[in-house]
Protein backbone atom coordinates (compact mmCIF):
# COMPACT_ATOMS: atom_id res chain seq x y z
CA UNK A 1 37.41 20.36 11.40
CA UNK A 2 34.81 19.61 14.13
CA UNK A 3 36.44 18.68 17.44
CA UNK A 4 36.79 15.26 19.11
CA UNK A 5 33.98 15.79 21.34
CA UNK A 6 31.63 16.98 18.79
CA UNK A 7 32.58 13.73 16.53
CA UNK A 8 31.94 11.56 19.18
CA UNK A 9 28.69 12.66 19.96
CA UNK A 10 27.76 12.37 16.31
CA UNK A 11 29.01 8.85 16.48
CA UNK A 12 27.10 8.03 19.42
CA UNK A 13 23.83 9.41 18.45
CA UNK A 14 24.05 7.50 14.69
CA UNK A 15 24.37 4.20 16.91
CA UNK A 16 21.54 4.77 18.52
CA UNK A 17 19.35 5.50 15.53
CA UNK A 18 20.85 2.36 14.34
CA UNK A 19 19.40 0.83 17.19
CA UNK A 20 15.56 2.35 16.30
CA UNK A 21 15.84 1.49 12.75
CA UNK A 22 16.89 -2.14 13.59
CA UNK A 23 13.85 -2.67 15.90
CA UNK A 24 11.54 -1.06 13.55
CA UNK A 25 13.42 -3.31 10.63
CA UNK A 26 12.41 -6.35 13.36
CA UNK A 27 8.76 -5.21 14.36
CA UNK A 28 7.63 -4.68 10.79
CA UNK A 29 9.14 -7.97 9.63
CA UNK A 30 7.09 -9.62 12.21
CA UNK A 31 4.33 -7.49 11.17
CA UNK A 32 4.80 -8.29 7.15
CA UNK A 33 4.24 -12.10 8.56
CA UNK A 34 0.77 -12.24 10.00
CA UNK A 35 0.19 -9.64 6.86
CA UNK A 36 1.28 -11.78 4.29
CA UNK A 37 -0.30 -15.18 5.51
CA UNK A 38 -3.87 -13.48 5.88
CA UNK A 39 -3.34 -12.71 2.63
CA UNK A 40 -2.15 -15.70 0.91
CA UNK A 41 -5.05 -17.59 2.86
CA UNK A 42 -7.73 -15.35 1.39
CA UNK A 43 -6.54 -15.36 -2.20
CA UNK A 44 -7.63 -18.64 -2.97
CA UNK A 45 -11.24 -18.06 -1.44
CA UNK A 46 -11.44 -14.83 -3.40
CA UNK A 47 -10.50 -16.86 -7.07
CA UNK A 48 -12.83 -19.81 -6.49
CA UNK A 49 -15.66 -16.67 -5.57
CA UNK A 50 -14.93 -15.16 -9.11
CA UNK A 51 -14.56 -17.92 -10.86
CA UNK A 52 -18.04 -19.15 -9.39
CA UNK A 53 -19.34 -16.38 -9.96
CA UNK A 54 -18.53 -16.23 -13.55
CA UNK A 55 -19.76 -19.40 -14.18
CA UNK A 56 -23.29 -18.39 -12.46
CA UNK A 57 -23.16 -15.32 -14.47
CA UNK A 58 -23.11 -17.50 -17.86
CA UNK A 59 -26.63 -18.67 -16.95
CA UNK A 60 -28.27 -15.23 -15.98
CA UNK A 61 -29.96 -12.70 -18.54
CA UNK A 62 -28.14 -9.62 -19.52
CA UNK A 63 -28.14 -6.61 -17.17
CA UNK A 64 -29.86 -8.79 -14.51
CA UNK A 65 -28.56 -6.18 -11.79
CA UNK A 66 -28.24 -2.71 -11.57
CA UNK A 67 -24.36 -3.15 -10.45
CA UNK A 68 -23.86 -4.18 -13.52
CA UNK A 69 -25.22 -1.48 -15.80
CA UNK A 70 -22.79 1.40 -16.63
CA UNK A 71 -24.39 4.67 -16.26
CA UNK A 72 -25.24 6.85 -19.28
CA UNK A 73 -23.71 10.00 -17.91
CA UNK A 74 -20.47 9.49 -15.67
CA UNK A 75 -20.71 13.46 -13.66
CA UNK A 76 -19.94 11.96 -10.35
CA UNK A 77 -17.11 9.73 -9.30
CA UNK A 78 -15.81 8.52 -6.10
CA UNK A 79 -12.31 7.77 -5.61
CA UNK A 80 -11.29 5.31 -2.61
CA UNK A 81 -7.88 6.32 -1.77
CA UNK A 82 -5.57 3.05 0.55
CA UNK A 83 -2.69 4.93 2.37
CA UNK A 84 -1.33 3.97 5.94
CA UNK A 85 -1.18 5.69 8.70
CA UNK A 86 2.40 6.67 9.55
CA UNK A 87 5.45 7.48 7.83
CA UNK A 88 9.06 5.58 7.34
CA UNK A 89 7.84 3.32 4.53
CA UNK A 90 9.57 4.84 1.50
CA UNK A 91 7.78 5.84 -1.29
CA UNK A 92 4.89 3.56 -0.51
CA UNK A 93 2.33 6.71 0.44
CA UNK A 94 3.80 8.80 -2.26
CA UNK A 95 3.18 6.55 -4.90
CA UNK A 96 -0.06 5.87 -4.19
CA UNK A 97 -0.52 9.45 -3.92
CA UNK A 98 0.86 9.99 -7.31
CA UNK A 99 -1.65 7.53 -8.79
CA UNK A 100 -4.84 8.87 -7.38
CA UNK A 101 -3.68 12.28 -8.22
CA UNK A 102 -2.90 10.86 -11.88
CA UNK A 103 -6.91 9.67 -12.29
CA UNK A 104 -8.32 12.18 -10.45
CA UNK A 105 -6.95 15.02 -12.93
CA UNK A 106 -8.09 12.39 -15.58
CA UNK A 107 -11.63 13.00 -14.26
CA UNK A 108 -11.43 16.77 -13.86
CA UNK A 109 -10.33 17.13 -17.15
CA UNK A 110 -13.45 15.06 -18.75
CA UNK A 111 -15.59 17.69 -16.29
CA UNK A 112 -16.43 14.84 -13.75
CA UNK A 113 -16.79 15.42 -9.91
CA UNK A 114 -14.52 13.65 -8.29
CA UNK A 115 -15.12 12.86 -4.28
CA UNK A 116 -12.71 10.35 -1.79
CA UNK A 117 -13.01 8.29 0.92
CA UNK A 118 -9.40 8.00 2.71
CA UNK A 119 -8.15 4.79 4.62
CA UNK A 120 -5.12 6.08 6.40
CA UNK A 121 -4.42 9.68 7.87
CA UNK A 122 -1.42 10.08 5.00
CA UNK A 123 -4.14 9.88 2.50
CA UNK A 124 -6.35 12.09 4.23
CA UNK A 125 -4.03 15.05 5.07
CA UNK A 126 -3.08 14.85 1.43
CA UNK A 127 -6.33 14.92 -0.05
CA UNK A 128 -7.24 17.75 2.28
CA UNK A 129 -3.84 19.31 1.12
CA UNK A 130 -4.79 19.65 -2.54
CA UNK A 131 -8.50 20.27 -1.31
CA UNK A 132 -10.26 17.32 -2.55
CA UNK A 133 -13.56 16.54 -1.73
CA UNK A 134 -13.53 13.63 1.82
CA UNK A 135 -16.89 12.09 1.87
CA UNK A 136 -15.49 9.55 4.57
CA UNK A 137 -11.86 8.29 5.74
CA UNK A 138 -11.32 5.49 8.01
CA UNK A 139 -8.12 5.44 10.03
CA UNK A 140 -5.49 2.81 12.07
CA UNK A 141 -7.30 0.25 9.78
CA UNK A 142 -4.46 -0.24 6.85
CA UNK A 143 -1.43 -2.01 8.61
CA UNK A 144 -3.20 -3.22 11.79
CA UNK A 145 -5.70 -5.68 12.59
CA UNK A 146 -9.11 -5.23 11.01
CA UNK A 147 -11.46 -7.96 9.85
CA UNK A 148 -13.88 -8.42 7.12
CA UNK A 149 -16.87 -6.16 8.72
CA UNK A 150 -14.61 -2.89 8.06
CA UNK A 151 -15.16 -4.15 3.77
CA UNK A 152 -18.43 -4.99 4.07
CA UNK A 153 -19.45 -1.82 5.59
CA UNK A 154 -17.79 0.61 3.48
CA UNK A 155 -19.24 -1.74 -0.04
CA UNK A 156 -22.39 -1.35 1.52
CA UNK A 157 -21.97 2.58 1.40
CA UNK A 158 -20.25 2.38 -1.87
CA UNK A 159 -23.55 0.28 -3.47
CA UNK A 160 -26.05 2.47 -1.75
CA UNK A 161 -24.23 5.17 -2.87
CA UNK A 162 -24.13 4.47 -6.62
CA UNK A 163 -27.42 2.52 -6.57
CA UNK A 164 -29.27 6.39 -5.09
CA UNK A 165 -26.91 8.07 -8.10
CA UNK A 166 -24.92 9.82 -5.81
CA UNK A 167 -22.03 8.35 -7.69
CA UNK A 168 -21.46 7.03 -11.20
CA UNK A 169 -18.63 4.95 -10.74
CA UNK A 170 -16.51 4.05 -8.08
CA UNK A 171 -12.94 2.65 -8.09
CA UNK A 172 -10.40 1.77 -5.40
CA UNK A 173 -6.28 2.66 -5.25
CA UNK A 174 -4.63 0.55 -3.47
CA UNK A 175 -1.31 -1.47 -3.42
CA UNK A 176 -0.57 -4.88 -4.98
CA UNK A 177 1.80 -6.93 -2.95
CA UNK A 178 4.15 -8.67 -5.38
CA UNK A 179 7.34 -9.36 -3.83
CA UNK A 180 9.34 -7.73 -0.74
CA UNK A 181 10.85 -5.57 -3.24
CA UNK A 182 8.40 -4.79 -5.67
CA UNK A 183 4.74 -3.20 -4.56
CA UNK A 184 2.39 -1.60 -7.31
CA UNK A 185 0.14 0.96 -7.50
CA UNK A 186 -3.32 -0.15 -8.76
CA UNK A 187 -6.44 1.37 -9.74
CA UNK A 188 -9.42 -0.75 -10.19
CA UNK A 189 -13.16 -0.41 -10.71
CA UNK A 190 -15.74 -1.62 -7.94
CA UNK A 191 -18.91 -0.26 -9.55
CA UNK A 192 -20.50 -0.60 -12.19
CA UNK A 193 -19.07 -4.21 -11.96
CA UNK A 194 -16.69 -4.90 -15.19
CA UNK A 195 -17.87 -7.67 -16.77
CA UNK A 196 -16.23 -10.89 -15.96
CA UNK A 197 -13.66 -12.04 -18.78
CA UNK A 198 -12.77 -15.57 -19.06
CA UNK A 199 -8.95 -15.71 -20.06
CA UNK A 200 -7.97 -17.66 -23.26
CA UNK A 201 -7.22 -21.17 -23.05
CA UNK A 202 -4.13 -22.75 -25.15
CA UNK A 203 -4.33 -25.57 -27.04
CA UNK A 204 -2.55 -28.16 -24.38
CA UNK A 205 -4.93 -26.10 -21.95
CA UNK A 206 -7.82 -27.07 -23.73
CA UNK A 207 -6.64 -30.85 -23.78
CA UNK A 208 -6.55 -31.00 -20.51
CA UNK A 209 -9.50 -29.51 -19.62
CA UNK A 210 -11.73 -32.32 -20.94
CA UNK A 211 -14.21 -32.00 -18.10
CA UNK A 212 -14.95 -28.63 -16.27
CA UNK A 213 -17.65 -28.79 -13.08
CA UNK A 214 -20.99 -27.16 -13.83
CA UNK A 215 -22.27 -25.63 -11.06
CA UNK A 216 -26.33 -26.67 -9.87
CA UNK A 217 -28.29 -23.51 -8.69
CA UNK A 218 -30.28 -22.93 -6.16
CA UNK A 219 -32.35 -20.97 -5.96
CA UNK A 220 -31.92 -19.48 -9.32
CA UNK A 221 -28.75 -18.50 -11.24
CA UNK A 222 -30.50 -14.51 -11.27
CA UNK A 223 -31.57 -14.59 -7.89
CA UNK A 224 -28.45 -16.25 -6.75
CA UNK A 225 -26.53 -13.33 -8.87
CA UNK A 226 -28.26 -10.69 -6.91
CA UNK A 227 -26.56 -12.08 -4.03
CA UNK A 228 -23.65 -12.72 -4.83
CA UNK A 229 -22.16 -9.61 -6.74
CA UNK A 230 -22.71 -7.03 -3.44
CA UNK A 231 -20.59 -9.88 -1.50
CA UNK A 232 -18.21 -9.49 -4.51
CA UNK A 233 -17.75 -5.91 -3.86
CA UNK A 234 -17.08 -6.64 -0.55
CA UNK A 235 -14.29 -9.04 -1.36
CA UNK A 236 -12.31 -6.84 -4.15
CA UNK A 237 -12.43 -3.80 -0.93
CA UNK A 238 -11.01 -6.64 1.62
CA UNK A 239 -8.50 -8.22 -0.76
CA UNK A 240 -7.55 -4.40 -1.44
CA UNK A 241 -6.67 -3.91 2.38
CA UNK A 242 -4.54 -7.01 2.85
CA UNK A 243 -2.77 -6.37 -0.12
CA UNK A 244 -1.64 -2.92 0.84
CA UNK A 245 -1.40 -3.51 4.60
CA UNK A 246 1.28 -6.53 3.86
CA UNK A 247 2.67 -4.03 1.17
CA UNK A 248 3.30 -1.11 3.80
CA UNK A 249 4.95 -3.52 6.41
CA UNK A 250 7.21 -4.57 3.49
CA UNK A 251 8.14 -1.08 2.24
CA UNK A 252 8.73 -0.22 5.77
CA UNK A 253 11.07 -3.13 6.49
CA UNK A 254 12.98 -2.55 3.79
CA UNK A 255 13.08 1.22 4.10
CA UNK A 256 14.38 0.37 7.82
CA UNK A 257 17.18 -2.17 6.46
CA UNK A 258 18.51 0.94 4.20
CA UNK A 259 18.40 2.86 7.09
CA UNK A 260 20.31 0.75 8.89
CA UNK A 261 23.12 0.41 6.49
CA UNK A 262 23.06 4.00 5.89
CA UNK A 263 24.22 4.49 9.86
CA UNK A 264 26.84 2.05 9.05
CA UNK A 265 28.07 3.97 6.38
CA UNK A 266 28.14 7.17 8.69
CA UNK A 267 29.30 5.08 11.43
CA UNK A 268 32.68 4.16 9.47
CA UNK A 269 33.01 7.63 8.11
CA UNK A 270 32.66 9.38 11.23
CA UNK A 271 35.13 6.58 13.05
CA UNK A 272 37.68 7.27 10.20
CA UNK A 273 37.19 11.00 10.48
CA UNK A 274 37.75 10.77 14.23
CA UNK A 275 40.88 8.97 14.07
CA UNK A 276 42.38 11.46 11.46
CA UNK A 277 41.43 14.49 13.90
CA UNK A 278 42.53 12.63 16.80
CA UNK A 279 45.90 11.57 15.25
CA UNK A 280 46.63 15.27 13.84
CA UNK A 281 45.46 16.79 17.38
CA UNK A 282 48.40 14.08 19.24
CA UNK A 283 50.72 15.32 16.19
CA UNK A 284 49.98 19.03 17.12
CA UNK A 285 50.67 18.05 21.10
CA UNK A 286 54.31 16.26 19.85
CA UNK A 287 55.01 19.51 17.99
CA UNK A 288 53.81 21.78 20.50
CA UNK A 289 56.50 19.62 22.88
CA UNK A 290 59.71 19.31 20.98
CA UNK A 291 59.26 23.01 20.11
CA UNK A 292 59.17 23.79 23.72
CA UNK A 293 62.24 21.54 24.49
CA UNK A 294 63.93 23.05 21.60
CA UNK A 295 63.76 26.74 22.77
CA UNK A 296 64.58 25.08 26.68
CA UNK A 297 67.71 23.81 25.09
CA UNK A 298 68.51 27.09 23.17
């Protein structure tokens, strides 16, 4: 059994882990706030844009825009990869690891080219790990403070980029933010653009729904199109980013909360196992003395 000494420097040094956990549990709840109300905020905007531009895309010609027309021949892909930047989140990365290396292996084994573009060093380093092909990475953007110019410069790339046939298709990982204790792995398309799906009304639906706003164009519904769909882009890329930045500072407070009651649990099993070596080392030093008055005596 480990001495007194030893045990009470194991206790101490749990406590003050404790402490670290607790004020990471503290800074990344505070975090998860201005995370999760820049994302709430822009959801809204970002359904009225698709449902607008639905609605537009009704009165447009087929295949008005190249970022809508699938390529014959998908050889080249490009994978954007959403990781953060440091650790003590869980399985957050690891998942999102998992499901980029799930569709990239999809893509080798069709005989596609598969290149990435990492946002957060976790990504990167594992990419460069399992020697994947980095055509850019972008770091300390997922879980801090970036704004919408960091989207729209990357979409830009990512159009110019499939419109010059460097790539075929392009889709984005990333991490959908459904609860504190539940964040998914997603992989959706960016380009070509999927075609916009109305979902199926019900019946009362449908009653209600007596009059739906038309909306007037101008200039014209194709030219107004061509506009719209890079800005699109750009919005699927920024909605991507909140979603997995208030994702991360969720996995990370509640991978510091386990934490936290995991030095409790060592805290009470160290105090217990203290008290038993204490209480046979004072039973040793009671022996050790009424042996010694016993052989004073004899």
């Amino acid at each position: 059994m480990a001495s007194l000494k030893e045990i009470k420097s194991k206790i101490s040094g749990v406590k003050k882990t404790k402490q670290i956990t607790r004020a990471m549990n503290m800074v990344a709840a505070s975090k998860l706030r201005g995370a999760q109300g820049a994302m709430d905020a822009f959801r809204p905007y970002a359904e009225k844009f698709a449902e607008v531009l639905g609605n537009i895309a009704d009165k447009t010609t087929d295949e008005i825009s190249p970022l809508l027309i699938p390529k014959d021949e998908v050889n080249n892909v490009h994978v954007v990869m959403l990781t953060s930047d440091r650790g003590l989140c869980g399985g957050f990365n690891s998942n999102l690891m998992d499901k980029t290396e799930e569709i990239v292996e999809e893509f080798q084994r069709r005989g596609v080219n598969v290149s990435l573009t990492a946002f957060g060093k976790k990504g990167r380093d594992w990419a460069r790990k399992e020697k994947l092909t980095i055509a850019d990475q972008y770091l300390d953007v997922v879980g801090g403070k970036f704004g919408f110019n960091v989207a729209s410069s990357f979409g830009q790339k990512a159009i110019e980029g499939f419109l010059f046939g460097d790539y075929d298709e392009v889709h984005i990982v990333y991490s959908e933010f459904r609860s504190m204790a539940n964040q998914i792995p997603v992989v959706k398309q960016l380009l070509p653009i999927v075609a916009i799906e109305k979902p199926e009304e019900t019946e009362t639906e449908a009653e209600d729904s007596s009059y739906l706003p038309e909306h007037i164009c101008e200039p014209s519904a194709d030219a107004l199109l061509n506009t719209m769909l890079p800005k699109s882009i750009y919005i699927q890329i920024y909605h991507a980013l909140l979603e997995t930045s208030t994702s991360e500072h969720a996995a990370r407070m509640r991978a510091m909360d386990n934490a936290t009651k995991a030095c409790d649990d060592m805290i009470e099993s160290l105090t217990l196992t203290y008290n038993k070596a204490r209480q046979q080392s004072i039973t040793m030093e009671l022996m050790d003395i009424v042996g010694g008055a016993e052989a004073l005596r004899g």
